[in-house]
C-alpha atoms as a PDB file:
ATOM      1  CA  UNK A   1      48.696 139.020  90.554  1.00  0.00           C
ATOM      2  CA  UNK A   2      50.014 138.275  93.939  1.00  0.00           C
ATOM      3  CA  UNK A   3      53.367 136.275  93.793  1.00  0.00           C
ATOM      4  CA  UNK A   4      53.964 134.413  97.152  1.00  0.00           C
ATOM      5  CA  UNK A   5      57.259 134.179  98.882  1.00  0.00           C
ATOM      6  CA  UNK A   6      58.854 130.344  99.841  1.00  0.00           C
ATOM      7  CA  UNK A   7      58.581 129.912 103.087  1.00  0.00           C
ATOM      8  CA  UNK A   8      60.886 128.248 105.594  1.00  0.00           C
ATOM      9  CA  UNK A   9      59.684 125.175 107.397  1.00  0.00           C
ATOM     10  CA  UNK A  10      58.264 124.952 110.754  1.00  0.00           C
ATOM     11  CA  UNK A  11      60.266 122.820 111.585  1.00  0.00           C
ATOM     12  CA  UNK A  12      63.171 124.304 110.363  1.00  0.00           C
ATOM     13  CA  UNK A  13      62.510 127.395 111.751  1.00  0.00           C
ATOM     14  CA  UNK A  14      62.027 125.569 115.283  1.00  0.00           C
ATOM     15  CA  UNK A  15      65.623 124.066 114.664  1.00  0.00           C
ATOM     16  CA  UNK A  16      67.284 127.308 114.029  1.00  0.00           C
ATOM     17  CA  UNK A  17      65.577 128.819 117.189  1.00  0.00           C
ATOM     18  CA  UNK A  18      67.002 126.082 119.436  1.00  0.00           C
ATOM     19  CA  UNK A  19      70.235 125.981 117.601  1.00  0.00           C
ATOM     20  CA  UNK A  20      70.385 129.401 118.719  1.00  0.00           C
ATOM     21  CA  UNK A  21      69.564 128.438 122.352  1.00  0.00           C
ATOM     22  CA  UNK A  22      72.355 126.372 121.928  1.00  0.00           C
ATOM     23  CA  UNK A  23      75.456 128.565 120.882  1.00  0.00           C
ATOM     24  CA  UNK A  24      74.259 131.805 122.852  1.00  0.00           C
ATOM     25  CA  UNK A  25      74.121 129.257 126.132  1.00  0.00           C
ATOM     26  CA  UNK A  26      70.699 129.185 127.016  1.00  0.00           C
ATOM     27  CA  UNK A  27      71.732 125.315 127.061  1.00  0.00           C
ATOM     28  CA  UNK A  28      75.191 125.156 127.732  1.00  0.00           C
ATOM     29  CA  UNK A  29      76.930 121.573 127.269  1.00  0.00           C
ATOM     30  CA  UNK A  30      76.437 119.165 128.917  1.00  0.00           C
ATOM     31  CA  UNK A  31      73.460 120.731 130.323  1.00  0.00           C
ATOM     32  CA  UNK A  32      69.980 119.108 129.342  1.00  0.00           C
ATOM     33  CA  UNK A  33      67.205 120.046 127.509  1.00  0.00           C
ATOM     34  CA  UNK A  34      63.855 120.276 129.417  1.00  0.00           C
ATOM     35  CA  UNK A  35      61.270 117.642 128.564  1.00  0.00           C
ATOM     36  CA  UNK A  36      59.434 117.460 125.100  1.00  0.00           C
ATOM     37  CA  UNK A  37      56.100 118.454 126.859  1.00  0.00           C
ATOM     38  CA  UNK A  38      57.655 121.464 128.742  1.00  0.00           C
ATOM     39  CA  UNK A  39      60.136 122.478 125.971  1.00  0.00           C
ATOM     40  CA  UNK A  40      56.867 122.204 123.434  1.00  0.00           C
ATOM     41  CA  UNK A  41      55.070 124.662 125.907  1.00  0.00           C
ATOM     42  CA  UNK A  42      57.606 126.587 126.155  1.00  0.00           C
ATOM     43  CA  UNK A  43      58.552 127.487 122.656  1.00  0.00           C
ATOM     44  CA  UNK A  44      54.516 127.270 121.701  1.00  0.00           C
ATOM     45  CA  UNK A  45      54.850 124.175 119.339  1.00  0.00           C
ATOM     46  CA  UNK A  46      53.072 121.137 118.755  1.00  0.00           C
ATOM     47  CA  UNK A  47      55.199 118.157 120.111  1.00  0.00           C
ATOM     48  CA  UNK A  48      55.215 116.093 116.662  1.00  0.00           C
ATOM     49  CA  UNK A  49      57.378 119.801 115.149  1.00  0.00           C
ATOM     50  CA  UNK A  50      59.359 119.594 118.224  1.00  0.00           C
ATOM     51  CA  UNK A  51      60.345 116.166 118.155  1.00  0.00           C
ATOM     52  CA  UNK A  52      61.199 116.444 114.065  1.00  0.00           C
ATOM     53  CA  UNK A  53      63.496 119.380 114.791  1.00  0.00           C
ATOM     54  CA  UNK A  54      65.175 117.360 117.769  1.00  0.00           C
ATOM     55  CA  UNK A  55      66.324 114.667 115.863  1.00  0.00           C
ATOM     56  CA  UNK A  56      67.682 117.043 113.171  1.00  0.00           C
ATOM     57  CA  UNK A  57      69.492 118.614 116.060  1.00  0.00           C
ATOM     58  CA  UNK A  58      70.399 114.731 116.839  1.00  0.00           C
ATOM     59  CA  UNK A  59      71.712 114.124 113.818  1.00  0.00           C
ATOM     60  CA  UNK A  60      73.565 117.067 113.153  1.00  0.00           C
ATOM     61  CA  UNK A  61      75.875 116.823 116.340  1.00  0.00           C
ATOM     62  CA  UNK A  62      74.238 119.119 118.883  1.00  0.00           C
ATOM     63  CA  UNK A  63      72.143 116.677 121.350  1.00  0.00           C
ATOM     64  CA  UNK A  64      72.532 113.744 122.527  1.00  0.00           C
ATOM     65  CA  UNK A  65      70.095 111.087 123.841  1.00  0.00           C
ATOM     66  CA  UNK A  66      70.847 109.619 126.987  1.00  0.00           C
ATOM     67  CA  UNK A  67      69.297 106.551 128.645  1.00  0.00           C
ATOM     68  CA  UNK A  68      67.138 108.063 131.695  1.00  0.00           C
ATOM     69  CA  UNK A  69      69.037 111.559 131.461  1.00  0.00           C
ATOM     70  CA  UNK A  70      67.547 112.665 127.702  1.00  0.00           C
ATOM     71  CA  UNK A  71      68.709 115.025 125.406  1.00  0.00           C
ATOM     72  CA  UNK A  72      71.690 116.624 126.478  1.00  0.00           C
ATOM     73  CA  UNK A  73      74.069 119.388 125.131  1.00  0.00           C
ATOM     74  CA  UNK A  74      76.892 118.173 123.307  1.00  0.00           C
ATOM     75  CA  UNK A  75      79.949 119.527 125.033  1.00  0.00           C
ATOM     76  CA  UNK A  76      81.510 120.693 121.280  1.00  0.00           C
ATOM     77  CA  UNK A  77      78.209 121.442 119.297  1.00  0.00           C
ATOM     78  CA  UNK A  78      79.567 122.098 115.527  1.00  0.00           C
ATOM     79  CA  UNK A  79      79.011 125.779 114.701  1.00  0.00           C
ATOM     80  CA  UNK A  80      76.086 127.266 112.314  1.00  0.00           C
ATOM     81  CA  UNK A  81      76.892 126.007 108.916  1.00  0.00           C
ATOM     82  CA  UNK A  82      75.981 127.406 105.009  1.00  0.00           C
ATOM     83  CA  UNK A  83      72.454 127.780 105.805  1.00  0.00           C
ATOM     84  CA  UNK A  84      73.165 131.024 107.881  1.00  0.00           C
ATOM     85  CA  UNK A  85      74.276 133.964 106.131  1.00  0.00           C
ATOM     86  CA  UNK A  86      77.176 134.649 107.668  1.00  0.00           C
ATOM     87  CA  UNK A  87      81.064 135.422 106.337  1.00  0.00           C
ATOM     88  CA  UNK A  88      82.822 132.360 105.050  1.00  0.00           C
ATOM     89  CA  UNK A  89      85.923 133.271 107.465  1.00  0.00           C
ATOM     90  CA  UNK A  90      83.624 132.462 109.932  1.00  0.00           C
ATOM     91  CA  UNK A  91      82.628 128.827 108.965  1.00  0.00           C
ATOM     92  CA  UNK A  92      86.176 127.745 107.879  1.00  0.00           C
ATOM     93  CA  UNK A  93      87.922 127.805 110.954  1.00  0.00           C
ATOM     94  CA  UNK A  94      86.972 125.463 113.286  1.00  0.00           C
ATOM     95  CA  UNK A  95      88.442 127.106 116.487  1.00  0.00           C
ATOM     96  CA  UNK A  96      89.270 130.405 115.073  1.00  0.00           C
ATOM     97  CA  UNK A  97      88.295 132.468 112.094  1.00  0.00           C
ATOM     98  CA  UNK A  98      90.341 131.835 108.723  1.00  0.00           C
ATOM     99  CA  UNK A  99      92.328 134.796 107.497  1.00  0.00           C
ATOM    100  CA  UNK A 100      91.280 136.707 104.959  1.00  0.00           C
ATOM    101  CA  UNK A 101      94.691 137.146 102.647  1.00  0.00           C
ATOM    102  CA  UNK A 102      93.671 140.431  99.915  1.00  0.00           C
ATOM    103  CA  UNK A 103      94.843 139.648  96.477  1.00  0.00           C
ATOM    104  CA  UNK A 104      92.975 142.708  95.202  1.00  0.00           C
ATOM    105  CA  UNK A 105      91.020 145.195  96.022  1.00  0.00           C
ATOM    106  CA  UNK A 106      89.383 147.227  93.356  1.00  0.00           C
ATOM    107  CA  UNK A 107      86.477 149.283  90.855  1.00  0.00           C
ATOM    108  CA  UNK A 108      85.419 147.490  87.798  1.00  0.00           C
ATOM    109  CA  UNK A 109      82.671 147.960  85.211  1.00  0.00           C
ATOM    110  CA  UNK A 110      80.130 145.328  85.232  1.00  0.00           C
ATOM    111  CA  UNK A 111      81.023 141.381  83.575  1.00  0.00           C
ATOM    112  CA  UNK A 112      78.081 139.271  82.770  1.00  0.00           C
ATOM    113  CA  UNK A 113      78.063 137.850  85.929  1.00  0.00           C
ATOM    114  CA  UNK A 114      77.930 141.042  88.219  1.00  0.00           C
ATOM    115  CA  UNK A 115      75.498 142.821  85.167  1.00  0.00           C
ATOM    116  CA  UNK A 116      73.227 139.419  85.998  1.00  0.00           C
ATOM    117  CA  UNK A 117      73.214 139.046  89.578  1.00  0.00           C
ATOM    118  CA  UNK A 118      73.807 143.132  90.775  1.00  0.00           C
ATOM    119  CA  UNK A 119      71.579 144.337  87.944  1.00  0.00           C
ATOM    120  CA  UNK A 120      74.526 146.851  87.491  1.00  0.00           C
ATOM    121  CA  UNK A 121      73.728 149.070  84.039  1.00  0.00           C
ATOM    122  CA  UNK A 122      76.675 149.057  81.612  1.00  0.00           C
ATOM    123  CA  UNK A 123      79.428 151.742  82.628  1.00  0.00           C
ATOM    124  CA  UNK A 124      78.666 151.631  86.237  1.00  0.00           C
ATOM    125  CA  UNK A 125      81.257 151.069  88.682  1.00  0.00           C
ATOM    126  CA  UNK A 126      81.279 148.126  90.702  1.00  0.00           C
ATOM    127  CA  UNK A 127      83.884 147.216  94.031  1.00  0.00           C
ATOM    128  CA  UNK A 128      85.962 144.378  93.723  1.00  0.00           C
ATOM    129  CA  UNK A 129      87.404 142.447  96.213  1.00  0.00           C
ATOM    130  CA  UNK A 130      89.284 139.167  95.952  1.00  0.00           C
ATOM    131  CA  UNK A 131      91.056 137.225  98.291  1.00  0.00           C
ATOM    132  CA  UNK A 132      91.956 133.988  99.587  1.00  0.00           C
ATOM    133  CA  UNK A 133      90.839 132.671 102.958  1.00  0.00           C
ATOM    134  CA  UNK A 134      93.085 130.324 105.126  1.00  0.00           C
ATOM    135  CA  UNK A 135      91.714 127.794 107.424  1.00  0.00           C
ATOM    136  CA  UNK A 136      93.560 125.478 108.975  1.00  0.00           C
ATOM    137  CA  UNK A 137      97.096 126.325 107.632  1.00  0.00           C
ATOM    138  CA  UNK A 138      95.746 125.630 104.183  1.00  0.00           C
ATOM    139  CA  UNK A 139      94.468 128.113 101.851  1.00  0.00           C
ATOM    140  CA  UNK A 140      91.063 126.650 101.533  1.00  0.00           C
ATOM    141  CA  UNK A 141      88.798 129.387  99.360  1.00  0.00           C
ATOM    142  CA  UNK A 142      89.350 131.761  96.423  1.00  0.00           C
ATOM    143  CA  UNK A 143      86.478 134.385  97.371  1.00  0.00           C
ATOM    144  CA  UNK A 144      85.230 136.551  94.659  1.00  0.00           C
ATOM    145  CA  UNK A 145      83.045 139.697  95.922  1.00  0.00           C
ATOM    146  CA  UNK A 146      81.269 142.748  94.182  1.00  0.00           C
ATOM    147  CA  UNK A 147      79.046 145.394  95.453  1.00  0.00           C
ATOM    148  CA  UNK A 148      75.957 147.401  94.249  1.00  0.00           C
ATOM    149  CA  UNK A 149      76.771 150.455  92.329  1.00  0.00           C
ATOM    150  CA  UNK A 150      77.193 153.389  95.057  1.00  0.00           C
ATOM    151  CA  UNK A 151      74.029 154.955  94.391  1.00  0.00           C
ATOM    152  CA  UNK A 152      72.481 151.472  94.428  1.00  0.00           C
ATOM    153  CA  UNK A 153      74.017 151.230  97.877  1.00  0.00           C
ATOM    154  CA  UNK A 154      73.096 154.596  99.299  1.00  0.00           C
ATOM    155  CA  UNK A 155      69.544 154.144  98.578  1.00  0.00           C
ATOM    156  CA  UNK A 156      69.108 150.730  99.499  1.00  0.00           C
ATOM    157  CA  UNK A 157      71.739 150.537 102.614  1.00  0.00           C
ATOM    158  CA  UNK A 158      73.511 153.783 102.740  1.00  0.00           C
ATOM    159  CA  UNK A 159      75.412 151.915 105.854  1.00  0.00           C
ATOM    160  CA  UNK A 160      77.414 149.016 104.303  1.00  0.00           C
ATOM    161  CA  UNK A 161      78.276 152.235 101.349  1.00  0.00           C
ATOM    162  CA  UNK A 162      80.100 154.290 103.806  1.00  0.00           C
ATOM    163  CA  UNK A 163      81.257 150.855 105.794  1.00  0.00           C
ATOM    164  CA  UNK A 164      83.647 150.021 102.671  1.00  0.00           C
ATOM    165  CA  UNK A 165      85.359 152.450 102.995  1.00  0.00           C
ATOM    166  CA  UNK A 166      86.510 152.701 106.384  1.00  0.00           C
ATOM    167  CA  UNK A 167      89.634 152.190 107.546  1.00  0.00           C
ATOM    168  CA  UNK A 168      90.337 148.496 107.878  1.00  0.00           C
ATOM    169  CA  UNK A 169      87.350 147.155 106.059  1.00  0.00           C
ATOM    170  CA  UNK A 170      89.460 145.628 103.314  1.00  0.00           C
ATOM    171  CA  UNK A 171      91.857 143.869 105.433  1.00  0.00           C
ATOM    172  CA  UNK A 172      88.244 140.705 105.924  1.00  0.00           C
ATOM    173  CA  UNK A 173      85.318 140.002 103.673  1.00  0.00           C
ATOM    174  CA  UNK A 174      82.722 141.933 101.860  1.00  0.00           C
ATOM    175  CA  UNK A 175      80.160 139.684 103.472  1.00  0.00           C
ATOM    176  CA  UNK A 176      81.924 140.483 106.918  1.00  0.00           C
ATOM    177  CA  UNK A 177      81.837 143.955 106.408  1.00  0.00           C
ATOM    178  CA  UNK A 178      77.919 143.828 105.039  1.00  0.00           C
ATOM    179  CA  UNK A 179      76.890 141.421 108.265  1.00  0.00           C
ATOM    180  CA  UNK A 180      78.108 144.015 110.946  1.00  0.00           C
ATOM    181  CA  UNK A 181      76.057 147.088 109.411  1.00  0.00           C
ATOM    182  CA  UNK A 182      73.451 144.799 108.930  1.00  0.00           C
ATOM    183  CA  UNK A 183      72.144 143.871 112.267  1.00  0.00           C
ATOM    184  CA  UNK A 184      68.337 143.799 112.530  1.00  0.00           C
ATOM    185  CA  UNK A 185      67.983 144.372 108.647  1.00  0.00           C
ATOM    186  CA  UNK A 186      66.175 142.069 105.893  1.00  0.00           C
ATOM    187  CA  UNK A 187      69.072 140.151 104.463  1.00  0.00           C
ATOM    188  CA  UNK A 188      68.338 136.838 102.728  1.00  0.00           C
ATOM    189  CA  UNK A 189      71.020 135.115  99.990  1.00  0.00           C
ATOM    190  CA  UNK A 190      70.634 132.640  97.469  1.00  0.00           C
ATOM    191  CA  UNK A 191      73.387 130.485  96.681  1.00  0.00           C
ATOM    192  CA  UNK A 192      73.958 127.964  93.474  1.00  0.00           C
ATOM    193  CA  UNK A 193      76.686 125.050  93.482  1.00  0.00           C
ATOM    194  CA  UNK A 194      78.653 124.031  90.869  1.00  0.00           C
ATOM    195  CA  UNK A 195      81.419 121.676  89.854  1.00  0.00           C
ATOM    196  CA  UNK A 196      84.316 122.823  88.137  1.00  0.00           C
ATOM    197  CA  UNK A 197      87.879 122.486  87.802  1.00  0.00           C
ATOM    198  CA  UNK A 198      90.387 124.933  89.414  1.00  0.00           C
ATOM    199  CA  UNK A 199      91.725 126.316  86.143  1.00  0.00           C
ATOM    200  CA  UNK A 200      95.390 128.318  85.703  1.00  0.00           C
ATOM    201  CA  UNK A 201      95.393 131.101  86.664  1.00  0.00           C
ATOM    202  CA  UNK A 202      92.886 130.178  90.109  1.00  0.00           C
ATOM    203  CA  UNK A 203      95.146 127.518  90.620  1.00  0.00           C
ATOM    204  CA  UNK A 204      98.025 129.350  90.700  1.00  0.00           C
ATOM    205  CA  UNK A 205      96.372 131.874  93.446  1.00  0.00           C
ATOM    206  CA  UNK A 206      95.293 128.687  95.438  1.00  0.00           C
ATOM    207  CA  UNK A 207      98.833 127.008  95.462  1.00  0.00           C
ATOM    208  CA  UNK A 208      96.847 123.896  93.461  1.00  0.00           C
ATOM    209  CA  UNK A 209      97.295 122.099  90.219  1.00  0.00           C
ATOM    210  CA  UNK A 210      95.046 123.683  87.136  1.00  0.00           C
ATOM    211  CA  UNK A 211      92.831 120.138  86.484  1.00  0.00           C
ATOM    212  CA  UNK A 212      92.143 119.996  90.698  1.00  0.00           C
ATOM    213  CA  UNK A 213      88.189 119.062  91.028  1.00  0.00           C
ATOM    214  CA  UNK A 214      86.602 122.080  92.842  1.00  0.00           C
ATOM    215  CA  UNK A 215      82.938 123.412  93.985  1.00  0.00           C
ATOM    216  CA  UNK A 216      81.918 126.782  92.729  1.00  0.00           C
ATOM    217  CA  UNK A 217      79.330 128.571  94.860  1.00  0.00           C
ATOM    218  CA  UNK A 218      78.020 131.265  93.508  1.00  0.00           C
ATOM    219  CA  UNK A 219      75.910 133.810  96.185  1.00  0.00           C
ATOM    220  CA  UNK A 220      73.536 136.738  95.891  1.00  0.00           C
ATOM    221  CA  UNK A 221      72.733 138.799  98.874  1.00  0.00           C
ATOM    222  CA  UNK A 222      69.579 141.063  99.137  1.00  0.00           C
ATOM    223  CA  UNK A 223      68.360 143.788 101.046  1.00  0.00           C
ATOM    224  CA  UNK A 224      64.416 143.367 100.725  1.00  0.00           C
ATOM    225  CA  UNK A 225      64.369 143.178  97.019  1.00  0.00           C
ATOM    226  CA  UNK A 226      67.461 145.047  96.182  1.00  0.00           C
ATOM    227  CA  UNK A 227      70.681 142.797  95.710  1.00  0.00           C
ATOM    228  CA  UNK A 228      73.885 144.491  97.261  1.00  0.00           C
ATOM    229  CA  UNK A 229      76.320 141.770  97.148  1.00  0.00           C
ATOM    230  CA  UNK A 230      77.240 139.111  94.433  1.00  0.00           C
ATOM    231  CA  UNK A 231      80.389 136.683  95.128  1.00  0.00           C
ATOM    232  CA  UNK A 232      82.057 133.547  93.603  1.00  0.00           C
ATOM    233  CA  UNK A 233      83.412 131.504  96.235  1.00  0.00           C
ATOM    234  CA  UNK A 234      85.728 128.221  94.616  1.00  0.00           C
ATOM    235  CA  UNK A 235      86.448 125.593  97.282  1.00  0.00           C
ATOM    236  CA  UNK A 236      88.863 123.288  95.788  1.00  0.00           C
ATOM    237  CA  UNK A 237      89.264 119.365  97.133  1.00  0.00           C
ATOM    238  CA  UNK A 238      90.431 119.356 100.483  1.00  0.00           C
ATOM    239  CA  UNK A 239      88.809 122.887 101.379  1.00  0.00           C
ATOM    240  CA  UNK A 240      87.644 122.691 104.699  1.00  0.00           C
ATOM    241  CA  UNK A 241      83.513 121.769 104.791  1.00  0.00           C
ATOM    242  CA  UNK A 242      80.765 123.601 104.654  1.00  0.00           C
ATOM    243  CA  UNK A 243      77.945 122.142 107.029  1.00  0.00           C
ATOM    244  CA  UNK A 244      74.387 122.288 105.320  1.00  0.00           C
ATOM    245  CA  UNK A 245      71.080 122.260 107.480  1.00  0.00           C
ATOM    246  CA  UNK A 246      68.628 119.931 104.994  1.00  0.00           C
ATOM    247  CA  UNK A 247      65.052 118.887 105.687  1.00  0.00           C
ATOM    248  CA  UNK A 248      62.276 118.374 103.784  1.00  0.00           C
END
């Protein structure tokens, strides 16, 4: 039996390719976008996928539609949100990345969670890393992060293995350290969300009161069908936000 694969939306798709446009200035703010026909011709998409993906772009902060001018560049688009896999340090921070404070850095056997998520075989030795991430002068995110077993790694990306270990690679994020070995690879992540309460001991690492409301996102990154990376990430209230592309 052949299982098929979700896939993305056409439209969503579109969106991420002129998002793209956007932030590597292809369209620099304030600049304008060429017209729908041209812009459909030029991408190779019907107009109707075009025009959906423009006013998600609209909506999200990015465009602008101006009487007689068009759609035009906002002149601070908001940076790729949750939807991208990319390090959290990188979304918190809205002019500069947040800092990545260690709290612990580590080899564990495998919990439930990691055993779940890693597929990691009872007495194998996972890396643990946990820190807290600053953004804004607040710390905003208690980040939880295990790897693959070693041999796990060295079989199914022998380059983030050896990347852990290098000099410096502690001091940000497993994810950070994972994204720049991984350029041009198959990564995809799956991410749940959760409510929850801070708790004592969390609170206590977050500088926040045990009963404080907070989101727990839980993350799984794969290489093709292998998953290297499992995380907890608690964002308590007032954590910076995360921006999420939606369509339907």
């Amino acid at each position: 039996m052949t299982v098929s694969r979700p896939q993305r939306r056409p439209v969503v798709v579109l969106y991420e390719r002129i998002a793209d446009a956007i932030h590597d200035g292809v369209y620099p703010p304030g600049s304008t976008l060429p017209s729908e026909p041209r812009l459909a011709t030029e991408l190779g998409v019907s107009r109707p996928a075009l025009r959906e993906a423009l006013l998600l772009l609209q909506e999200d902060g990015l465009v602008s539609v101006r009487r007689g001018v068009g759609r035009t560049v906002n002149d601070s688009p908001p940076r790729r949100g949750y939807e991208l896999l990319q390090p959290l340090e990188e979304l918190l921070g809205r002019d500069a990345p947040a800092r990545v404070r260690p709290l612990l850095r580590a080899v564990e056997e495998p919990t439930d969670f990691t055993a779940q998520h890693l597929l990691a075989p009872a007495g194998s030795e996972l890396r643990f890393w946990e820190s807290v991430l600053t953004g804004d002068g607040a710390a905003g995110v208690l980040s939880q992060e295990w790897a693959a077993p070693r041999g796990v790694l060295e079989r199914a990306h022998p380059a983030f293995a050896e990347a852990l270990g290098a000099p410096g690679a502690a001091d940000g994020s497993m994810l950070a350290v994972l994204a720049g070995v991984s350029r041009r690879l198959p990564l995809s992540g799956r991410s749940a969300v959760s409510a929850t309460l801070v708790g004592q001991r969390r609170g206590e690492q977050l500088g926040r009161a045990a009963d404080t409301p907070a989101v727990l996102v839980t993350q799984v990154v794969r290489i093709a069908e292998t998953p290297v990376l499992a995380a907890k990430h608690m964002l308590p209230t007032g954590s910076p936000a995360l921006p999420v592309l939606q369509s339907n």
